[in-house]
N, C-alpha and C. Protein backbone atom coordinates (compact mmCIF):
# COMPACT_ATOMS: atom_id res chain seq x y z
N UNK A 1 -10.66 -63.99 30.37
CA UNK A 1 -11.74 -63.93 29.43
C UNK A 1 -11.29 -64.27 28.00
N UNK A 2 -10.10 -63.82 27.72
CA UNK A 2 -9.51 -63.78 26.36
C UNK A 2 -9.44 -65.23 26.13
N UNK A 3 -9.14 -66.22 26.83
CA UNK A 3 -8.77 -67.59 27.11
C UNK A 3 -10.01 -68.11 26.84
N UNK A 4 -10.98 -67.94 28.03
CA UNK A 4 -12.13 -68.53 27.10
C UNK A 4 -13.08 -68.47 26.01
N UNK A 5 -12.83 -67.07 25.49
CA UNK A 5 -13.31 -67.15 24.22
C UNK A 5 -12.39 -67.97 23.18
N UNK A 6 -11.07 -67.96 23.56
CA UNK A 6 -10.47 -69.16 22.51
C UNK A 6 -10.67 -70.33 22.27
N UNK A 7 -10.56 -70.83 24.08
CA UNK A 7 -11.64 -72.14 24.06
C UNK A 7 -12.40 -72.37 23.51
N UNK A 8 -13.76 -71.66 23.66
CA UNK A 8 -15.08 -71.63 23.30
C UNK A 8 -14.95 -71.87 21.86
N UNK A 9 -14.03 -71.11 21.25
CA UNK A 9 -13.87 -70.80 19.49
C UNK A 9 -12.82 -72.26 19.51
N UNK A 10 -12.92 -73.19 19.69
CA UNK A 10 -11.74 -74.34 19.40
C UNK A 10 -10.85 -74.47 19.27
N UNK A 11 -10.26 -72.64 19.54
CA UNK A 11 -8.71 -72.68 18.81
C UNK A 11 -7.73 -72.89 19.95
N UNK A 12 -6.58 -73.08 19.40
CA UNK A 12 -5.56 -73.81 20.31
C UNK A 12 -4.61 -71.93 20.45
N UNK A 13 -3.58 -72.51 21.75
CA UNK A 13 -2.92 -70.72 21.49
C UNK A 13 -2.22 -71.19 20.10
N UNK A 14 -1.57 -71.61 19.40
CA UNK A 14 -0.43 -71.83 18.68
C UNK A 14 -1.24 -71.69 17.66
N UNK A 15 -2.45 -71.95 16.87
CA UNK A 15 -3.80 -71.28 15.69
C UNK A 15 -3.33 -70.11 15.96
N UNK A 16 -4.05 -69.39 17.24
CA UNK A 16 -4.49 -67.78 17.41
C UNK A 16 -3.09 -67.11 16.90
N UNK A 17 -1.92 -67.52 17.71
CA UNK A 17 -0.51 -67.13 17.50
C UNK A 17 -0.18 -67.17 15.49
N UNK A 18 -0.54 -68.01 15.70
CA UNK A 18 -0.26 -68.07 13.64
C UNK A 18 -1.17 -67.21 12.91
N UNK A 19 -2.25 -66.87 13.14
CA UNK A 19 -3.09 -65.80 12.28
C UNK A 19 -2.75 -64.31 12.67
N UNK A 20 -2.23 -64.66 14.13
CA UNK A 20 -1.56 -63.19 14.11
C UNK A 20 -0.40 -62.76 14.05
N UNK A 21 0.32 -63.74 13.64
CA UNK A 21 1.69 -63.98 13.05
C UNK A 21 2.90 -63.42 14.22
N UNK A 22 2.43 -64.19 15.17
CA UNK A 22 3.03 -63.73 16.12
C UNK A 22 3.59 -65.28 17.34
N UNK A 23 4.66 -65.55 18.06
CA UNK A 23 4.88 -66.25 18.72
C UNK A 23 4.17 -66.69 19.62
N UNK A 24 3.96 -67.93 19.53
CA UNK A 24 2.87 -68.67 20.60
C UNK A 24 2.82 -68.11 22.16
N UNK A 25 4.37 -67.45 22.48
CA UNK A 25 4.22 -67.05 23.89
C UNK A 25 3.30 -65.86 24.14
N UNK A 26 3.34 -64.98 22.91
CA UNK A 26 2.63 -63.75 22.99
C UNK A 26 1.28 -64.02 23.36
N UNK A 27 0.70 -65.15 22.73
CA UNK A 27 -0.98 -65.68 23.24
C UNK A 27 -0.69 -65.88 24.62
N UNK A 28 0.09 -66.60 25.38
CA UNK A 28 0.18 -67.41 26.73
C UNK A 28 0.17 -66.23 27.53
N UNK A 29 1.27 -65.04 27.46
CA UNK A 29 1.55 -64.04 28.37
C UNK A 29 0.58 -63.11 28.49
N UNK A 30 -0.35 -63.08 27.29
CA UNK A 30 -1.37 -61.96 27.81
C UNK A 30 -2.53 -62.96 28.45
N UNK A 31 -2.73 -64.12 27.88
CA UNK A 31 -3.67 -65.20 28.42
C UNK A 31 -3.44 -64.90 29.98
N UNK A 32 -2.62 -65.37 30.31
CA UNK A 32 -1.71 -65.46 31.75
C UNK A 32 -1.93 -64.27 32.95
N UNK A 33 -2.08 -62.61 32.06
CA UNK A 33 -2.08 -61.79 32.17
C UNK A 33 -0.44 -60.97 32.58
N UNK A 34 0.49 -61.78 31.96
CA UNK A 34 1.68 -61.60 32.05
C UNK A 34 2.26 -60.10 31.08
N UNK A 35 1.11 -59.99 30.42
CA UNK A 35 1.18 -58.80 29.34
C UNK A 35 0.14 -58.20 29.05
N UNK A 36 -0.01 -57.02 28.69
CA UNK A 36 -1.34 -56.55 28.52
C UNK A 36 -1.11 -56.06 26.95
N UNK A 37 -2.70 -55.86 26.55
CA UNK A 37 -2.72 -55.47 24.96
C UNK A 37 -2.87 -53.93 24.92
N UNK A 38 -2.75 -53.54 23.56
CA UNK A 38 -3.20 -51.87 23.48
C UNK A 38 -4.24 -52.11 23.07
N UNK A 39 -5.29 -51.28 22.67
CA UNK A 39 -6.07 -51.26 21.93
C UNK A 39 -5.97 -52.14 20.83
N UNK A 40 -5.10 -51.59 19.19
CA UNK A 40 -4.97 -52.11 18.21
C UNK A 40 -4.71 -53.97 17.94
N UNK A 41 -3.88 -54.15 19.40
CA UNK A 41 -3.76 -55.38 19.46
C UNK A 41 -4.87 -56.41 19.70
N UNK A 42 -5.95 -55.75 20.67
CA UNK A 42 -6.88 -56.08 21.11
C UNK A 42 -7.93 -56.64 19.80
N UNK A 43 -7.81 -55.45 19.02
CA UNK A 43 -8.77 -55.45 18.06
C UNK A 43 -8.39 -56.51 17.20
N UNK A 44 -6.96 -57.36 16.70
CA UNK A 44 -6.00 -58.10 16.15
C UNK A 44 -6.35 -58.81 16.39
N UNK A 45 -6.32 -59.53 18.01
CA UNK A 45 -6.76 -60.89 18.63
C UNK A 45 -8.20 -60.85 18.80
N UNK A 46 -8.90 -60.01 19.15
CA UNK A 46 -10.51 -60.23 18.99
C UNK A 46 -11.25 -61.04 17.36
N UNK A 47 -10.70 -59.94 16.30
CA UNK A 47 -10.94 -60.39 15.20
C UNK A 47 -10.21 -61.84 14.87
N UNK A 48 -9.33 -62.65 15.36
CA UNK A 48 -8.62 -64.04 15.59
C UNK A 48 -9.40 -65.13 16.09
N UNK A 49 -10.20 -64.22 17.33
CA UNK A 49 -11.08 -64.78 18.01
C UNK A 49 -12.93 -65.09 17.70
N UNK A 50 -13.17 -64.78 16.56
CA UNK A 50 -14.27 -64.43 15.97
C UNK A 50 -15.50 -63.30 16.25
N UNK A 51 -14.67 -62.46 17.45
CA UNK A 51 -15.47 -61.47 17.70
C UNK A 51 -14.90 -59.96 17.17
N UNK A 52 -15.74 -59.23 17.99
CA UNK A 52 -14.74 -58.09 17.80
C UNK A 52 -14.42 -57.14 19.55
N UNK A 53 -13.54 -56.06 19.13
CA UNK A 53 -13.11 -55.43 20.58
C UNK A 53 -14.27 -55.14 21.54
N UNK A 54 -14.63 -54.50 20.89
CA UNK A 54 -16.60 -53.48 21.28
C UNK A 54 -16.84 -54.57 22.36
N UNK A 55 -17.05 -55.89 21.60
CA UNK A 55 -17.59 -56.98 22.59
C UNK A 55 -17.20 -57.51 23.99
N UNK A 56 -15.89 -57.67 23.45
CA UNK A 56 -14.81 -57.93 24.79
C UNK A 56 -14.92 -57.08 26.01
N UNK A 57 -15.07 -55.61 25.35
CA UNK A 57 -14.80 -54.54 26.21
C UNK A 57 -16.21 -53.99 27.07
N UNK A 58 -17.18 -54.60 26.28
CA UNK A 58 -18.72 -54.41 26.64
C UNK A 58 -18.67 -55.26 27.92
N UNK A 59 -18.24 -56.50 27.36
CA UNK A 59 -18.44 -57.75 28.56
C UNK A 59 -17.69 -57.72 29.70
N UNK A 60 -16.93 -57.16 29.38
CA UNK A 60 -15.76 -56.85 30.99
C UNK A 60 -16.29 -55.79 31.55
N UNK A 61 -16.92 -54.65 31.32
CA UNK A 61 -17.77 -53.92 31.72
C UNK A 61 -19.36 -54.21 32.96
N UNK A 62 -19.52 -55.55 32.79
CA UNK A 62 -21.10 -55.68 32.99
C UNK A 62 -20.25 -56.46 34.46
């Protein structure tokens, strides 16, 4: 899901990775599901992503 809202939002992983000042692999491995987020992180990359957590977490829900 995280993946296609990046899509959707145009951004490439290596954008998302730079606003969150963090290594491009860190986008790929949770993309991948090679890693999972905490909360706070969630909320980090959501707001990257032009949404917010609430949303993400609403939609994986339904």
């Amino acid at each position: 899901m995280l993946r296609k809202l990046r899509v959707d939002a145009g951004l490439t992983q290596v954008s998302v990775a730079a606003t969150l000042g963090v290594p491009q692999s860190f986008v790929s491995k949770y993309e991948s599901g090679e890693r999972r987020l905490d909360v706070i992180e969630l909320q980090h990359v959501a707001r990257a992503l032009g949404t917010d957590a609430a949303a993400i977490v609403q939609s994986l829900a339904q």
